[in-house]
C-alpha atoms as a PDB file:
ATOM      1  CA  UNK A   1      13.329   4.345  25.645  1.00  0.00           C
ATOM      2  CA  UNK A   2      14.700   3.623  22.289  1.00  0.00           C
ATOM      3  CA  UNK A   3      13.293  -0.020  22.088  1.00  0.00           C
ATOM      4  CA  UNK A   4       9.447   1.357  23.365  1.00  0.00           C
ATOM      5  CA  UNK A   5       9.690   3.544  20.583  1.00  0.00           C
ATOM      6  CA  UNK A   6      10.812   1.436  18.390  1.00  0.00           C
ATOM      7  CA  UNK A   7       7.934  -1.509  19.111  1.00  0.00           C
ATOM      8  CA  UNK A   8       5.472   1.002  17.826  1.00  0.00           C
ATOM      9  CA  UNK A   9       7.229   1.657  14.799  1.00  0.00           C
ATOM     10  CA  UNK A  10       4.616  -0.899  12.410  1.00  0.00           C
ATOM     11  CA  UNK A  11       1.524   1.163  13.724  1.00  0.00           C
ATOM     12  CA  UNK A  12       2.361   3.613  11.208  1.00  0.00           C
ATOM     13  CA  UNK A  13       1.309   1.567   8.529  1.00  0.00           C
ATOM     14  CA  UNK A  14      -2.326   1.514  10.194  1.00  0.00           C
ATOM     15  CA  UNK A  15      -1.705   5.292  10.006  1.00  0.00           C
ATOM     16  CA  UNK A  16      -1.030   5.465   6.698  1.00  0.00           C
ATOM     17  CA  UNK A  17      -4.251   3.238   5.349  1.00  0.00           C
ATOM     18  CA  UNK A  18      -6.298   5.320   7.705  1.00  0.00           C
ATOM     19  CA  UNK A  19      -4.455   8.618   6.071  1.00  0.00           C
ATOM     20  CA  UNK A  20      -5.154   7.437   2.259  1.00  0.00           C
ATOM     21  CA  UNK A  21      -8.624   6.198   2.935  1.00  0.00           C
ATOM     22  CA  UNK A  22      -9.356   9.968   4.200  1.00  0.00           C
ATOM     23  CA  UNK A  23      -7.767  11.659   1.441  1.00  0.00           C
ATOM     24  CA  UNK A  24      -9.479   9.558  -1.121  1.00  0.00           C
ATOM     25  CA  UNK A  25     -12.742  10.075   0.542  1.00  0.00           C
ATOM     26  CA  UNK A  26     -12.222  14.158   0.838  1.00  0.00           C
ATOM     27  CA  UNK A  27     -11.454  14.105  -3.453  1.00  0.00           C
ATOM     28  CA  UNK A  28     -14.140  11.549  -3.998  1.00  0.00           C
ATOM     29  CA  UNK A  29     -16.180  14.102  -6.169  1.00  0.00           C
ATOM     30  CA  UNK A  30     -13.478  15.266  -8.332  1.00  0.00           C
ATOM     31  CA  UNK A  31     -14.284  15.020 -11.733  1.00  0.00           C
ATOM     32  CA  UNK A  32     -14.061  11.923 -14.059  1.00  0.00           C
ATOM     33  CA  UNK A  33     -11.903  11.580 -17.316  1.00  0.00           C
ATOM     34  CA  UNK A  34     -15.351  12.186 -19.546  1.00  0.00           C
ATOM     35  CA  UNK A  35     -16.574  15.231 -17.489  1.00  0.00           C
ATOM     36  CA  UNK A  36     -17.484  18.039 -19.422  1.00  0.00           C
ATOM     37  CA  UNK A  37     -16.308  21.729 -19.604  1.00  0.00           C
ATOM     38  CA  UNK A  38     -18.957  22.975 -17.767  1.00  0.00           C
ATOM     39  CA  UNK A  39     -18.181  20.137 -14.876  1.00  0.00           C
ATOM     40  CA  UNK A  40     -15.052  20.972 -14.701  1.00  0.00           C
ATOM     41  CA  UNK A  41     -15.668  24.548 -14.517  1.00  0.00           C
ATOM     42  CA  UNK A  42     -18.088  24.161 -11.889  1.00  0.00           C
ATOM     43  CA  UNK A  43     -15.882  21.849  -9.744  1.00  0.00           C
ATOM     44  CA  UNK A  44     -12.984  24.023  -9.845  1.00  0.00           C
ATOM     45  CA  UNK A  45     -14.981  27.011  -8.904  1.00  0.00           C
ATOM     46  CA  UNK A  46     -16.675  25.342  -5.612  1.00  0.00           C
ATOM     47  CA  UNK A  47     -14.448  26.559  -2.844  1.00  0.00           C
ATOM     48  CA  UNK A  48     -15.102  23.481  -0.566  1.00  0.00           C
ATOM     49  CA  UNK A  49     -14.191  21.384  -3.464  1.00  0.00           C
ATOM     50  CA  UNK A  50     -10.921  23.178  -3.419  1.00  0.00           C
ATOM     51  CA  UNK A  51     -10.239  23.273   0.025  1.00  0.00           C
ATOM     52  CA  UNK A  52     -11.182  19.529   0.169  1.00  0.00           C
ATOM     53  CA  UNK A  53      -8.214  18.866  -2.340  1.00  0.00           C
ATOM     54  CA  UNK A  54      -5.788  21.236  -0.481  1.00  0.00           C
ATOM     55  CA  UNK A  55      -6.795  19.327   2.977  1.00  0.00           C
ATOM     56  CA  UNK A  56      -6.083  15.714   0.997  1.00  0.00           C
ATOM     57  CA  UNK A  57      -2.939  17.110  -0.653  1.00  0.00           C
ATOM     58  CA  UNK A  58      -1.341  17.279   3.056  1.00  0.00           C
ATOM     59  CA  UNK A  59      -2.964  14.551   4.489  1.00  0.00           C
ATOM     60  CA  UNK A  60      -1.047  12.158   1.521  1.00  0.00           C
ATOM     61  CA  UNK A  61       2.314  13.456   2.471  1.00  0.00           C
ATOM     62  CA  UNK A  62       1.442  12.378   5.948  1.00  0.00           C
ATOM     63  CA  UNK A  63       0.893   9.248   4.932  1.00  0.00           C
ATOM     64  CA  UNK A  64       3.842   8.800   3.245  1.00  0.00           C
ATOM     65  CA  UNK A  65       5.907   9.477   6.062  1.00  0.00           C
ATOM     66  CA  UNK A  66       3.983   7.261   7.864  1.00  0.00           C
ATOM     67  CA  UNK A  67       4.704   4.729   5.067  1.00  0.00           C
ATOM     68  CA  UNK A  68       8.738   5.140   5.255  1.00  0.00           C
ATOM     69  CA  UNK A  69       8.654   4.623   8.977  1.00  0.00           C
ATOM     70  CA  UNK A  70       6.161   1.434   8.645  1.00  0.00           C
ATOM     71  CA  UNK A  71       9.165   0.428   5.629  1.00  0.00           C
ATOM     72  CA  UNK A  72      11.922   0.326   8.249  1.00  0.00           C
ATOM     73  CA  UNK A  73       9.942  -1.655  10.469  1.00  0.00           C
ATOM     74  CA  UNK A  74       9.008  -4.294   7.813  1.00  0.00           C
ATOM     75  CA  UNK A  75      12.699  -4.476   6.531  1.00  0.00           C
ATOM     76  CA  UNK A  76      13.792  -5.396   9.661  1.00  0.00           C
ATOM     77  CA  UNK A  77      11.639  -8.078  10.038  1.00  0.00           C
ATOM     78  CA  UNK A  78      12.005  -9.304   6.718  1.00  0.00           C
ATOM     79  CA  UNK A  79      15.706  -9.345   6.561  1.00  0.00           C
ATOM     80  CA  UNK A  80      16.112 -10.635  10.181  1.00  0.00           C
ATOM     81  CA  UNK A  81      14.003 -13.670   8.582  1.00  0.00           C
ATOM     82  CA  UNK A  82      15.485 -13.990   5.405  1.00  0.00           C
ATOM     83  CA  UNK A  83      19.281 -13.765   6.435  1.00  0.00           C
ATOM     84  CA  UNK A  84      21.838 -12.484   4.077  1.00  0.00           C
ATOM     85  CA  UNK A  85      22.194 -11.611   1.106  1.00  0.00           C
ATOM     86  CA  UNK A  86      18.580 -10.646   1.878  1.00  0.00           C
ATOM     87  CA  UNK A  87      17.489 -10.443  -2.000  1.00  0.00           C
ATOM     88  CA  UNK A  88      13.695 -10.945  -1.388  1.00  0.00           C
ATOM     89  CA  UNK A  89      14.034  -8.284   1.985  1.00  0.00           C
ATOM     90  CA  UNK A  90      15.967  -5.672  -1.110  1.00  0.00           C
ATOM     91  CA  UNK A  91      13.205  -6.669  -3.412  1.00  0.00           C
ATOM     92  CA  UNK A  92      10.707  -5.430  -1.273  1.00  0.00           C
ATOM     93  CA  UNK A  93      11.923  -2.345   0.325  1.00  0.00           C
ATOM     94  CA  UNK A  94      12.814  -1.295  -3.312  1.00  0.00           C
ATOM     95  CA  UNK A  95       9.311  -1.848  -4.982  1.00  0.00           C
ATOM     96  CA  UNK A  96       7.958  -0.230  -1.410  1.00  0.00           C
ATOM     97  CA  UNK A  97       9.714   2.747  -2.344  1.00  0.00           C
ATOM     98  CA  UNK A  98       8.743   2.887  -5.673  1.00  0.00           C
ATOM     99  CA  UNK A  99       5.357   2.626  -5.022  1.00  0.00           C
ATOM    100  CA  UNK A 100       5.118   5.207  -2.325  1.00  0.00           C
ATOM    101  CA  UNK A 101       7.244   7.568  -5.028  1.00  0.00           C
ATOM    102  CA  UNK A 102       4.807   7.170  -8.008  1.00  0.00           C
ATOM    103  CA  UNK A 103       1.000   7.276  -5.464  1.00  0.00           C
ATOM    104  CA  UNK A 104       2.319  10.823  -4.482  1.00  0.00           C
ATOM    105  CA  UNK A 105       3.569  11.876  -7.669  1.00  0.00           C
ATOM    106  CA  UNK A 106       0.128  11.014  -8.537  1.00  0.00           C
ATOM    107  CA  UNK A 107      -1.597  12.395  -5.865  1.00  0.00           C
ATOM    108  CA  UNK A 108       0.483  15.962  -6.630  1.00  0.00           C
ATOM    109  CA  UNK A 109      -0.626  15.659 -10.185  1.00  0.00           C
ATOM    110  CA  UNK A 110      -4.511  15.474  -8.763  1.00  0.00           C
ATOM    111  CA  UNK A 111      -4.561  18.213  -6.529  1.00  0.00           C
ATOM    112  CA  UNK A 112      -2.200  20.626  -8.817  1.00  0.00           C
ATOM    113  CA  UNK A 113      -4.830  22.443  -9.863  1.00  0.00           C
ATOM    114  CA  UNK A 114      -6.820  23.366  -6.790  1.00  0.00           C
ATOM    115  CA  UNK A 115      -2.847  23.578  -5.440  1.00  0.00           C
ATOM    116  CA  UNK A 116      -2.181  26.157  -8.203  1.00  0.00           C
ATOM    117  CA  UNK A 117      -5.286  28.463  -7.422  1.00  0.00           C
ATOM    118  CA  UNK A 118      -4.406  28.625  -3.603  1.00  0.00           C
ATOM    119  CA  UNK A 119      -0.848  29.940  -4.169  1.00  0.00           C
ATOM    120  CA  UNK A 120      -2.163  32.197  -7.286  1.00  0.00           C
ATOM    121  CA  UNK A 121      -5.810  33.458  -6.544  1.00  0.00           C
ATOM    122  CA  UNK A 122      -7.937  34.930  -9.275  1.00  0.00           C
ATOM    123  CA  UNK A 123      -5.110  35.259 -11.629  1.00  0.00           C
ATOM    124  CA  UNK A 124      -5.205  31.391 -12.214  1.00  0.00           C
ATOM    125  CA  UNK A 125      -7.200  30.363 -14.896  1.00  0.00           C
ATOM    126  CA  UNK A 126      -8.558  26.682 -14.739  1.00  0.00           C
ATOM    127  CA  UNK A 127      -8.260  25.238 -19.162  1.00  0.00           C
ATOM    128  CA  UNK A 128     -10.569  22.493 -18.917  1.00  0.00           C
ATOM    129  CA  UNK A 129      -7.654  20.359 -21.234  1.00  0.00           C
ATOM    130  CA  UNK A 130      -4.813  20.885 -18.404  1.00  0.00           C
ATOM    131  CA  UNK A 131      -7.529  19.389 -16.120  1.00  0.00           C
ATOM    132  CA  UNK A 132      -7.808  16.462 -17.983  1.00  0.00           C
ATOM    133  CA  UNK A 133      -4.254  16.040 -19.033  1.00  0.00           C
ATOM    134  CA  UNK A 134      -3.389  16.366 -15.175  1.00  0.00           C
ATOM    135  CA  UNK A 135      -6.182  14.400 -13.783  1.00  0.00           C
ATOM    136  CA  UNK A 136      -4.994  11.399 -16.675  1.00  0.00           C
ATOM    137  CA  UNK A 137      -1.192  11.352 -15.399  1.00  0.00           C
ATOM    138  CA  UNK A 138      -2.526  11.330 -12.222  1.00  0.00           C
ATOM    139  CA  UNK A 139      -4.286   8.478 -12.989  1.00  0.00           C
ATOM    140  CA  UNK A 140      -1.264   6.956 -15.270  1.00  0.00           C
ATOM    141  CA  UNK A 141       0.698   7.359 -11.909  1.00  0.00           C
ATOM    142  CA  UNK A 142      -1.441   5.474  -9.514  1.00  0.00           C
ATOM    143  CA  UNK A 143      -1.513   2.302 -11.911  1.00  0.00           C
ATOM    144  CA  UNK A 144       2.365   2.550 -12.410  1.00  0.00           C
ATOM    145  CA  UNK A 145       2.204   2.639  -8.471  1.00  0.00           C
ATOM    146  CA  UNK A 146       0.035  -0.468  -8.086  1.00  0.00           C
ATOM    147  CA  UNK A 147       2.603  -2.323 -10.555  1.00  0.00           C
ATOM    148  CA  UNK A 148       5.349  -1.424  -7.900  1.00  0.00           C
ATOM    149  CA  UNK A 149       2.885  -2.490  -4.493  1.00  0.00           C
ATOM    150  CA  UNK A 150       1.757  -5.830  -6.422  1.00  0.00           C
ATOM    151  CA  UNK A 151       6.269  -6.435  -6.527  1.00  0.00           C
ATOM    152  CA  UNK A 152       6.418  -5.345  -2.910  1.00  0.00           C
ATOM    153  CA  UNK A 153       3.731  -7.443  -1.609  1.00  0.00           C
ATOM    154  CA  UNK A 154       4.698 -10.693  -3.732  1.00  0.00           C
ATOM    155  CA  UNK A 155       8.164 -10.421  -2.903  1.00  0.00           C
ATOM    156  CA  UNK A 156       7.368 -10.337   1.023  1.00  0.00           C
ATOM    157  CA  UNK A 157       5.075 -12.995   0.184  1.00  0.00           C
ATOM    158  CA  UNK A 158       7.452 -15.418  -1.051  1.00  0.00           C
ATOM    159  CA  UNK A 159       9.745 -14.559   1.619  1.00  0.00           C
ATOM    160  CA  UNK A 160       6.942 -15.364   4.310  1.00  0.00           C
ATOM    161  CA  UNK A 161       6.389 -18.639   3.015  1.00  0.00           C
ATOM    162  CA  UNK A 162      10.068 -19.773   3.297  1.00  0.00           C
ATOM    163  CA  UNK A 163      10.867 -18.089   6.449  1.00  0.00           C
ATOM    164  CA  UNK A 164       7.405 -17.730   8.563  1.00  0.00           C
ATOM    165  CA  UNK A 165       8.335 -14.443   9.590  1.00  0.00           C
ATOM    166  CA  UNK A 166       3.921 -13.793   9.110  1.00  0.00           C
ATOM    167  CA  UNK A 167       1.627 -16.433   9.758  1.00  0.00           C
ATOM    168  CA  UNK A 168       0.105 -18.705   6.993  1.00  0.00           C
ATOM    169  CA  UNK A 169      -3.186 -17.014   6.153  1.00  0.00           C
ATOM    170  CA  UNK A 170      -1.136 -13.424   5.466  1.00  0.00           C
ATOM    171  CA  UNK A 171       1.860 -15.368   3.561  1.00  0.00           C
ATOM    172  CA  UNK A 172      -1.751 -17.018   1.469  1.00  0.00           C
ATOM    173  CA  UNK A 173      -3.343 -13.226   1.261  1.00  0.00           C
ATOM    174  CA  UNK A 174      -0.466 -11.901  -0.092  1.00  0.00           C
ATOM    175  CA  UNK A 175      -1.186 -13.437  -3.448  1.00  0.00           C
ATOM    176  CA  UNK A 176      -4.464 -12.169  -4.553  1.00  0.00           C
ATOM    177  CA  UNK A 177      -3.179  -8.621  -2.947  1.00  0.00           C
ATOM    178  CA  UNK A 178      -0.261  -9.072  -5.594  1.00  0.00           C
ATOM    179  CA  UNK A 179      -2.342  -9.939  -8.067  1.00  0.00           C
ATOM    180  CA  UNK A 180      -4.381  -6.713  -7.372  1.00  0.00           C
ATOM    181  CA  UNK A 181      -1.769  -4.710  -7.724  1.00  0.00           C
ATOM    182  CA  UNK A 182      -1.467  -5.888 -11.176  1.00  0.00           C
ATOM    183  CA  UNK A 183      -5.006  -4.959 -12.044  1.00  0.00           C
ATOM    184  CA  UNK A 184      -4.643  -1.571 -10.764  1.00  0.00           C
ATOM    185  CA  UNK A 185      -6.019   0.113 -13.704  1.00  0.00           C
ATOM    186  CA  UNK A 186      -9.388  -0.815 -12.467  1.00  0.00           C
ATOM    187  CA  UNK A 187      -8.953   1.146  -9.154  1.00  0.00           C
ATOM    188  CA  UNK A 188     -11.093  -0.810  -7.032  1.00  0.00           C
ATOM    189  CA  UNK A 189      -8.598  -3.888  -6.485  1.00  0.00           C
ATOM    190  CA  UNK A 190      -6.007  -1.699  -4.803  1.00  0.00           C
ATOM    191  CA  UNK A 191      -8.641  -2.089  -1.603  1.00  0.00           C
ATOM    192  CA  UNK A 192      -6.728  -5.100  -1.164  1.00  0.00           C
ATOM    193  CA  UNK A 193      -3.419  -3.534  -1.156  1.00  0.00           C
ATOM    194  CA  UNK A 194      -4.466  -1.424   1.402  1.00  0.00           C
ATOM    195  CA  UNK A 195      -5.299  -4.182   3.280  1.00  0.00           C
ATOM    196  CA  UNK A 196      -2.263  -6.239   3.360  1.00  0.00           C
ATOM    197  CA  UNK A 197      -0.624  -3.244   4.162  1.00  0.00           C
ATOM    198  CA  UNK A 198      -2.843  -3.242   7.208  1.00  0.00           C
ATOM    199  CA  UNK A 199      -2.597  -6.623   8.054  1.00  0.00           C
ATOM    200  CA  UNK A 200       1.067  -6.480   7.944  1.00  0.00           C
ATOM    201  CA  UNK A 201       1.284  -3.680  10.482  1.00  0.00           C
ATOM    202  CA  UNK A 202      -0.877  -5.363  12.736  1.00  0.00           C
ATOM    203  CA  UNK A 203       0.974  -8.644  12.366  1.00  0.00           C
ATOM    204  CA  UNK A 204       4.003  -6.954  13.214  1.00  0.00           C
ATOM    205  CA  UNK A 205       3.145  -5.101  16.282  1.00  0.00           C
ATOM    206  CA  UNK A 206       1.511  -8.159  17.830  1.00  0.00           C
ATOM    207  CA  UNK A 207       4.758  -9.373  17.379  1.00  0.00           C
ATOM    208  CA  UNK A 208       6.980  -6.851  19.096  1.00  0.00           C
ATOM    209  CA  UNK A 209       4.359  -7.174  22.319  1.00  0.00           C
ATOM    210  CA  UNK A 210       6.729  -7.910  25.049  1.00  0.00           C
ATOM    211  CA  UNK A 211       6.936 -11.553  26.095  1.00  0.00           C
ATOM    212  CA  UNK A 212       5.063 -12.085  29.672  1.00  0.00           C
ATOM    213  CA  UNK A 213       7.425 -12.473  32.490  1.00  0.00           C
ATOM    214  CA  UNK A 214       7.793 -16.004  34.178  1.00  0.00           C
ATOM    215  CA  UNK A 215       5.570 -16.685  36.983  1.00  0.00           C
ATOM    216  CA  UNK A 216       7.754 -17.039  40.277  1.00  0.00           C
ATOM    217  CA  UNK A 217       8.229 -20.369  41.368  1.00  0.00           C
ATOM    218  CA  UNK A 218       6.437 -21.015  44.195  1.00  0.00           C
ATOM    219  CA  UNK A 219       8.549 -22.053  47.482  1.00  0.00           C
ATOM    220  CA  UNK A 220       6.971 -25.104  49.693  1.00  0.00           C
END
């Protein structure tokens, strides 16, 4: 039972991209870091708008669960590869957790606001200059986050090339998807992060498919 549960383990990281993508697309009309007073205002006061943050608030901490079970599945396959002392495997799981750490912290920062008139009602006040101090740590967190997933990836990355534990063109991938990590300040490149994380999980669950039995020998 345990091992049938366990094979499924990596699908969680297909869970998680499929989580964030959702939750970015349900906050997609929050306002920008030049949006006026009156924008802000007028965004705060939408209902849907808030109830679209609330929705994405919960639908990130899914994801990172998702993410910490998808972790244990990669560390095992890295560090089965790698062999002690498994520094590259440590590297990874480290900078994994990092990153997961700061996008939520992030994410929390985002949807404080529309958090903070759900638990208070009419008696919470949105200051346009909160909003943008909270919606720029928010941002300040996610690029501190794609630092972390740029380590994660290139570490694993390394690791694949040496060991094979992924095949050549995800071990290649892993690069550029590094590299975007890096440039997360621009937002856009961390597409790429998302989709070595997706790669990875499928990678690793078409490698946990059981191996087809033998075909019986045939008797003459």
């Amino acid at each position: 039972m345990y091992l049938r549960v366990a094979r499924w383990i990596p699908a969680n990281g297909i869970a998680f991209v499929v989580l964030v993508v959702i939750a970015a697309l349900l906050t997609r009309e929050g306002p920008g870091g030049d949006a006026s007073e009156a924008e802000i205002a007028s965004y705060y006061a939408d209902a849907d708008n808030l109830q679209s943050e609330r929705i994405s608030f919960f639908l990130v901490g899914l994801a990172a669960f998702c993410f910490l079970l998808f972790l244990g599945g990669l560390r095992g396959a890295l560090a089965r590869a790698e062999g002690d002392p498994v520094r590259l495997t440590t590297a990874t799981v480290a900078a994994a957790g990092v990153f997961i750490a700061l996008a939520v912290a992030g994410h929390v920062l985002g949807t404080g606001l529309s958090l903070g008139e759900g638990i208070y009602g009419d008696s919470f006040q949105v200051d346009p200059n909160v909003a943008r101090l909270m919606l720029a740590l928010s941002y300040g967190f996610f690029v501190m986050s794609m630092f972390a997933a740029g380590t994660m990836i290139l570490a694993a990355s390394i690791l694949a090339l040496h060991s094979r534990v992924f095949p050549n063109w995800l071990a290649v991938f892993g690069f550029p998807a590094a590299l975007a990590g890096l440039l997360g300040a621009l937002v856009w490149p961390s597409a790429l992060v998302l989709a070595w994380i997706l790669a990875v999980s499928v990678v690793l669950l078409l490698q946990q498919r059981p191996a087809p039995s033998p075909a019986p020998a045939s008797s003459e």
